[in-house]
Protein backbone atom coordinates (compact mmCIF):
# COMPACT_ATOMS: atom_id res chain seq x y z
CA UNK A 1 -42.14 123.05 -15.96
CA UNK A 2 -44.11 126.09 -15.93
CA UNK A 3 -46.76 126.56 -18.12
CA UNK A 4 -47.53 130.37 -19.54
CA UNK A 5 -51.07 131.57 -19.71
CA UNK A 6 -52.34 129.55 -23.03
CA UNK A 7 -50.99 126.54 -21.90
CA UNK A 8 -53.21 126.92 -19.07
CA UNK A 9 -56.43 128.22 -20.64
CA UNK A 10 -55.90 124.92 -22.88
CA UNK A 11 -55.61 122.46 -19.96
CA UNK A 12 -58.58 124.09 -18.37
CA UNK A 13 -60.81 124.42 -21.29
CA UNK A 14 -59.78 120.70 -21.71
CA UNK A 15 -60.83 119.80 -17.91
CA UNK A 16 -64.07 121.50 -18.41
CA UNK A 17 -64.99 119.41 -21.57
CA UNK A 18 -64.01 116.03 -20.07
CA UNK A 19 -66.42 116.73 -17.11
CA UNK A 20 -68.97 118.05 -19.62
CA UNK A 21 -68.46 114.49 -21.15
CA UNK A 22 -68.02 112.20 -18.08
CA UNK A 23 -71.17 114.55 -15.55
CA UNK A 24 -73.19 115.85 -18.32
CA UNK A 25 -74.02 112.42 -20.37
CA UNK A 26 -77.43 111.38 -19.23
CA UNK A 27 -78.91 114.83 -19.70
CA UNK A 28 -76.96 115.04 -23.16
CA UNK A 29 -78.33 111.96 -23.94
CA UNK A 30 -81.63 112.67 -22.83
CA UNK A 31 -81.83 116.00 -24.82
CA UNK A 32 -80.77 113.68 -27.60
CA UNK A 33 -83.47 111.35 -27.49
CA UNK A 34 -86.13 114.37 -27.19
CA UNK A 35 -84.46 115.47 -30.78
CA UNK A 36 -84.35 112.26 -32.54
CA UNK A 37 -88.51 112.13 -30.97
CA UNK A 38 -89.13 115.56 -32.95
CA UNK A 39 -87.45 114.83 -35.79
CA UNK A 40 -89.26 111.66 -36.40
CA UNK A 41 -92.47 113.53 -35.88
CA UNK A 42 -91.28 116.31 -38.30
CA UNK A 43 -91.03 118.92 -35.22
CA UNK A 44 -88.16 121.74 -35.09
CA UNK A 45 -85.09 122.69 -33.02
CA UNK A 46 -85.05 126.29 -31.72
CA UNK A 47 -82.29 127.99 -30.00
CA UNK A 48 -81.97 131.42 -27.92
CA UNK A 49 -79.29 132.94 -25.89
CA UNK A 50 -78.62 136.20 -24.91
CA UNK A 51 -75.30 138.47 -25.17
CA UNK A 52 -72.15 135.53 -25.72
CA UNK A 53 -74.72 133.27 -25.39
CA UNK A 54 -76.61 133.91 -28.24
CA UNK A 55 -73.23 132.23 -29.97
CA UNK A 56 -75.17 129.02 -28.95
CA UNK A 57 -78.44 130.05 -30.75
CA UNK A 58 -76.02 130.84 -34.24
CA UNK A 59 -74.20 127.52 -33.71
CA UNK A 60 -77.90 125.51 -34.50
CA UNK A 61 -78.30 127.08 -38.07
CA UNK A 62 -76.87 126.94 -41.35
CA UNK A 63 -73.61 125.01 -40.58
CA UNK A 64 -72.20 122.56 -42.16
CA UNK A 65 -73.77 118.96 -41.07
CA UNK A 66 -76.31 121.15 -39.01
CA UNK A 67 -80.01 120.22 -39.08
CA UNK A 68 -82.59 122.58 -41.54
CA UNK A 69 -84.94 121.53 -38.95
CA UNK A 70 -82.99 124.16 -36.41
CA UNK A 71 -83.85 127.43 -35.87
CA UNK A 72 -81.92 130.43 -33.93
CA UNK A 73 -84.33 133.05 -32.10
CA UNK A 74 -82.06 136.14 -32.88
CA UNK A 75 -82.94 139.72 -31.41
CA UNK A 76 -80.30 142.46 -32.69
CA UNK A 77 -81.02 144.77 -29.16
CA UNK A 78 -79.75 141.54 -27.19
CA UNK A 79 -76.63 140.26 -28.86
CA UNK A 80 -73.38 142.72 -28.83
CA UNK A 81 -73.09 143.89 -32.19
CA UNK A 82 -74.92 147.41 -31.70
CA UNK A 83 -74.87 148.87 -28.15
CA UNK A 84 -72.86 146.17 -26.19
CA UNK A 85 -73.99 147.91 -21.89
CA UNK A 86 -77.47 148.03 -23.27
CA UNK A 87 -77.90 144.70 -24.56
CA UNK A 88 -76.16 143.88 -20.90
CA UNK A 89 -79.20 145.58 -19.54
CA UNK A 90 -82.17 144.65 -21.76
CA UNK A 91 -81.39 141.13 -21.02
CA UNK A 92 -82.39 141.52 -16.92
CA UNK A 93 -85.70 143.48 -18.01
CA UNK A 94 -89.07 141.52 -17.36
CA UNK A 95 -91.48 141.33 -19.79
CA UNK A 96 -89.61 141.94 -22.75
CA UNK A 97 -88.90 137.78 -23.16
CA UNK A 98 -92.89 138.23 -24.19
CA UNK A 99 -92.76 139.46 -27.80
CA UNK A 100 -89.80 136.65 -28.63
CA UNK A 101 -91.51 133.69 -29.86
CA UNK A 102 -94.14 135.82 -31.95
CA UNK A 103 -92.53 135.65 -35.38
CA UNK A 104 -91.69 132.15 -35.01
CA UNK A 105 -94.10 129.16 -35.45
CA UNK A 106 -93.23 126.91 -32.30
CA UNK A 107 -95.90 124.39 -31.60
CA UNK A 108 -96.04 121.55 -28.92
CA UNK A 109 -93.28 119.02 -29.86
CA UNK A 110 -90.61 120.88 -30.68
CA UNK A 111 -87.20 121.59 -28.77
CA UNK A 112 -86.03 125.30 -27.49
CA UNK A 113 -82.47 125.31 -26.28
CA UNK A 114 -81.82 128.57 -23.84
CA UNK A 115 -78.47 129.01 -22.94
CA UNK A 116 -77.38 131.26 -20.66
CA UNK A 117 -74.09 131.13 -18.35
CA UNK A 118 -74.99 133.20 -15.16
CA UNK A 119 -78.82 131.66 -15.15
CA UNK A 120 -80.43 134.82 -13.65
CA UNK A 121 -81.21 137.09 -16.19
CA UNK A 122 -85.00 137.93 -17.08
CA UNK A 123 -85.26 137.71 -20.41
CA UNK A 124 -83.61 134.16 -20.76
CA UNK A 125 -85.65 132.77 -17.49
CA UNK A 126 -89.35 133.73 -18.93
CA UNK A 127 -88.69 132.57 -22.04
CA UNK A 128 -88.16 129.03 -21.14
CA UNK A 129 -90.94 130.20 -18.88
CA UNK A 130 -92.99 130.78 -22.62
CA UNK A 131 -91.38 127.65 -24.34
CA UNK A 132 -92.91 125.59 -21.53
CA UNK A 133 -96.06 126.90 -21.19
CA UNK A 134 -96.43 126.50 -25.24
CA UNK A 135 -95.45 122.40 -25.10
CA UNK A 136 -92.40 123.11 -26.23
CA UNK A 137 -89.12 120.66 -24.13
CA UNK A 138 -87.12 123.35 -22.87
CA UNK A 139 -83.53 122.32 -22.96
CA UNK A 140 -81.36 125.07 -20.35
CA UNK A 141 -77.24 125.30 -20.94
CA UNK A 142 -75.67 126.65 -17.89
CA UNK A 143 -73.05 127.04 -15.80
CA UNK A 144 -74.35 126.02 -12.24
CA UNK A 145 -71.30 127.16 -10.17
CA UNK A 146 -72.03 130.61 -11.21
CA UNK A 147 -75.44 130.12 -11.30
CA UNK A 148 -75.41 129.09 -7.25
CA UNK A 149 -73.55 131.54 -6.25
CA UNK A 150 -76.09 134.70 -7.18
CA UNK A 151 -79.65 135.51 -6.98
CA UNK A 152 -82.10 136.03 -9.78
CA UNK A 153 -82.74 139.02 -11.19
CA UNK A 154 -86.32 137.78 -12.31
CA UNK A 155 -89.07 138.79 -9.62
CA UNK A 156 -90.14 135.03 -9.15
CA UNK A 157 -86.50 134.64 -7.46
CA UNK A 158 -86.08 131.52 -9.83
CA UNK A 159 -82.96 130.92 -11.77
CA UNK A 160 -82.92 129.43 -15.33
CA UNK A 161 -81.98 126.48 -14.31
CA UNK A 162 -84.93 125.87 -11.95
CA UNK A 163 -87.18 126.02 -15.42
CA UNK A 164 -86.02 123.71 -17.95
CA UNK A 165 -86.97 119.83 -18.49
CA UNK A 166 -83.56 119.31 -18.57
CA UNK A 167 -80.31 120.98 -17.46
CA UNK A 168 -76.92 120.65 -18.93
CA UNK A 169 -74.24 122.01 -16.84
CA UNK A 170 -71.02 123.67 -19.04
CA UNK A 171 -69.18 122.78 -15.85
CA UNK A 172 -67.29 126.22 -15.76
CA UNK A 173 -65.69 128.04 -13.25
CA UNK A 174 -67.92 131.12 -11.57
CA UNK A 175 -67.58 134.09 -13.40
CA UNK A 176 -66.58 131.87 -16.70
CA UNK A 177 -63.10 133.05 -16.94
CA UNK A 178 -60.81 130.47 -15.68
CA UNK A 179 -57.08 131.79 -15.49
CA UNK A 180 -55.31 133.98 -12.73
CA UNK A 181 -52.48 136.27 -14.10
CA UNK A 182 -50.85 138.54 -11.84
CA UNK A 183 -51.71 142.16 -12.17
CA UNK A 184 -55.51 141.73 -13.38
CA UNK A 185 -58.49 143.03 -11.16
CA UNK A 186 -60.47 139.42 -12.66
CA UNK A 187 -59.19 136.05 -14.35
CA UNK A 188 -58.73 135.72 -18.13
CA UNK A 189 -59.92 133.16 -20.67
CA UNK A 190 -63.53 132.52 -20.41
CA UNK A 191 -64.62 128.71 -21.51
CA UNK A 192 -68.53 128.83 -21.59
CA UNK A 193 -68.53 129.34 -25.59
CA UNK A 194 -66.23 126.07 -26.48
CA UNK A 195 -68.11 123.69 -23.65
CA UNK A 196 -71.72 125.37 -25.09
CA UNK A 197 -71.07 124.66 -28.62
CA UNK A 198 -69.54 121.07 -28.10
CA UNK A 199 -72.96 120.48 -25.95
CA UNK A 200 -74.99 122.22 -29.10
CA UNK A 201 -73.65 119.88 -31.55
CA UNK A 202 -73.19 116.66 -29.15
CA UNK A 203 -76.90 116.75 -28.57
CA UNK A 204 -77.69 117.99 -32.47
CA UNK A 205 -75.08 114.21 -33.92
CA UNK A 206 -76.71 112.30 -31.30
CA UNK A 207 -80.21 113.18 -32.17
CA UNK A 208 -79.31 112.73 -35.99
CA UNK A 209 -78.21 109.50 -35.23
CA UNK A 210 -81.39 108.20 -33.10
CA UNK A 211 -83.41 109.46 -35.68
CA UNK A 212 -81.93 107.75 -38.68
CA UNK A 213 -82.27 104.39 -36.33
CA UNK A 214 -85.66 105.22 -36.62
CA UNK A 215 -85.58 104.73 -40.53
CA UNK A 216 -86.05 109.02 -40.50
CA UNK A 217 -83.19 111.06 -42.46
CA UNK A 218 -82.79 114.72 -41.19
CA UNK A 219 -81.97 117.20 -43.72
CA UNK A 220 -78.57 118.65 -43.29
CA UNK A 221 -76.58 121.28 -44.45
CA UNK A 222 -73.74 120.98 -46.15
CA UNK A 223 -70.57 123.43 -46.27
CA UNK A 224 -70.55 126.04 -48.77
CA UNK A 225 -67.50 126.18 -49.45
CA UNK A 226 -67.34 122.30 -51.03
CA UNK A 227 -70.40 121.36 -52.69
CA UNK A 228 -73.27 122.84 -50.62
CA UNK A 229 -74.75 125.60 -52.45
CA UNK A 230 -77.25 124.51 -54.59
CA UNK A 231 -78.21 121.99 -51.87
CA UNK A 232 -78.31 125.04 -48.91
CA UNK A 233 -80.38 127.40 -51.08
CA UNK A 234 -83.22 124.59 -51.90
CA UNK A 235 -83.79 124.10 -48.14
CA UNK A 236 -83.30 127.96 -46.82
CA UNK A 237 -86.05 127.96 -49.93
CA UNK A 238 -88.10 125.20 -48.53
CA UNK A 239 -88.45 126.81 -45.29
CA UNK A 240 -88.55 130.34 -46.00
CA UNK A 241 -92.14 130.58 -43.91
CA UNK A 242 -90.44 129.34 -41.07
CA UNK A 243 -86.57 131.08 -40.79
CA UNK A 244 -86.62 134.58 -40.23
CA UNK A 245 -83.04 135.10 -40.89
CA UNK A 246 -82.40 134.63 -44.75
């Protein structure tokens, strides 16, 4: 039997998650371990991405079961919100990764995710550059398929993946969309988004749970639509100094 378009995009986005789970475990597992270290030593989870990607960095804070301890680096002019071909352009221009990490306190110890799908942007590329000069374990989600298939745009001709202490694959097609319909100039349906945020939260549970072997409870969130309020506002009130975005 046939399957129509969704049936498709489902069995594909399924594919890619089972060879997230069955390729991508040891560096999961590793990025894991390097969060359960931090959290025992009271260190911090920060997260960037730029255009889609910057989905990733949002999926780290304030969600329910999500760590206080996690922090999204956020910059309006790079996300889509405002002028969508400009943010598409700012993203590839050097130098401007430089003025990032200046509101936030990162210190040696603590973990920056930097996700980014294609790999060979600028912006994304020097600031794991930044994260790793300051101590911090860079943690890179990409998609190397794409990422193989096109130069950098950074002048060192390195990609993002070429930076990081450790690289998690998303395992997606090039060019992220992953379905053929007849009649398109490019495939439908891109996947990078689900197979990002399952590897966000796999390595955010995992490092919960090596933690509290370690006799250290994390402070969560909790949904604020049960229960949570009371409980959200006294940590987003704890850590005031530290989040930029309340």
């Amino acid at each position: 039997m046939m399957m129509n378009a969704y049936e498709k995009y489902y069995a594909a986005a399924c594919e890619q998650l089972e060879r997230v789970f069955t390729t991508q475990r040891p560096a999961i597992e590793r990025a894991a371990a390097s969060l359960g270290q931090a959290l025992v030593n009271d260190r911090w989870l920060y997260a960037f991405g730029t255009g889609h990607s910057h989905l990733l960095a949002e999926e780290v804070f304030y969600r329910a079961g999500g760590l206080a301890h996690a922090v999204p680096i956020l910059d309006d002019l790079l996300m889509l919100h405002k002028k969508a071909i400009d943010a598409t352009y700012l993203e590839r221009r050097e130098g401007y990764a430089a003025r990032l990490l200046e509101p936030y306190p990162v210190s040696k110890g603590d973990l920056l995710i930097v996700a980014s799908n294609s790999g060979r942007n600028a912006v994304p590329i020097e600031l794991a550059i930044l994260g790793r000069e300051r101590g911090l374990t860079v943690i890179v989600i990409t998609n190397l398929a794409h990422t193989r298939a096109w130069p950098s745009r950074h002048s060192s001709g390195k990609r993002l993946a070429e930076i990081g202490d450790l690289v998690i694959d998303n395992c997606g097609v090039h060019g992220d969309a992953c379905i053929e319909l007849s009649g398109l100039p490019a495939a439908v349906g891109p996947t990078s988004s689900i197979t990002g945020a399952f590897i966000v939260n796999a390595i955010i549970v995992q490092g919960i749970e090596n933690a509290l072997s370690r006799g250290i409870v994390p402070e969560i969130y909790i949904s604020s639509n049960t229960n949570g309020d009371d409980h959200n506002d006294k940590l987003l009130q704890k850590y005031r100094s530290r989040i930029r975005h309340l």
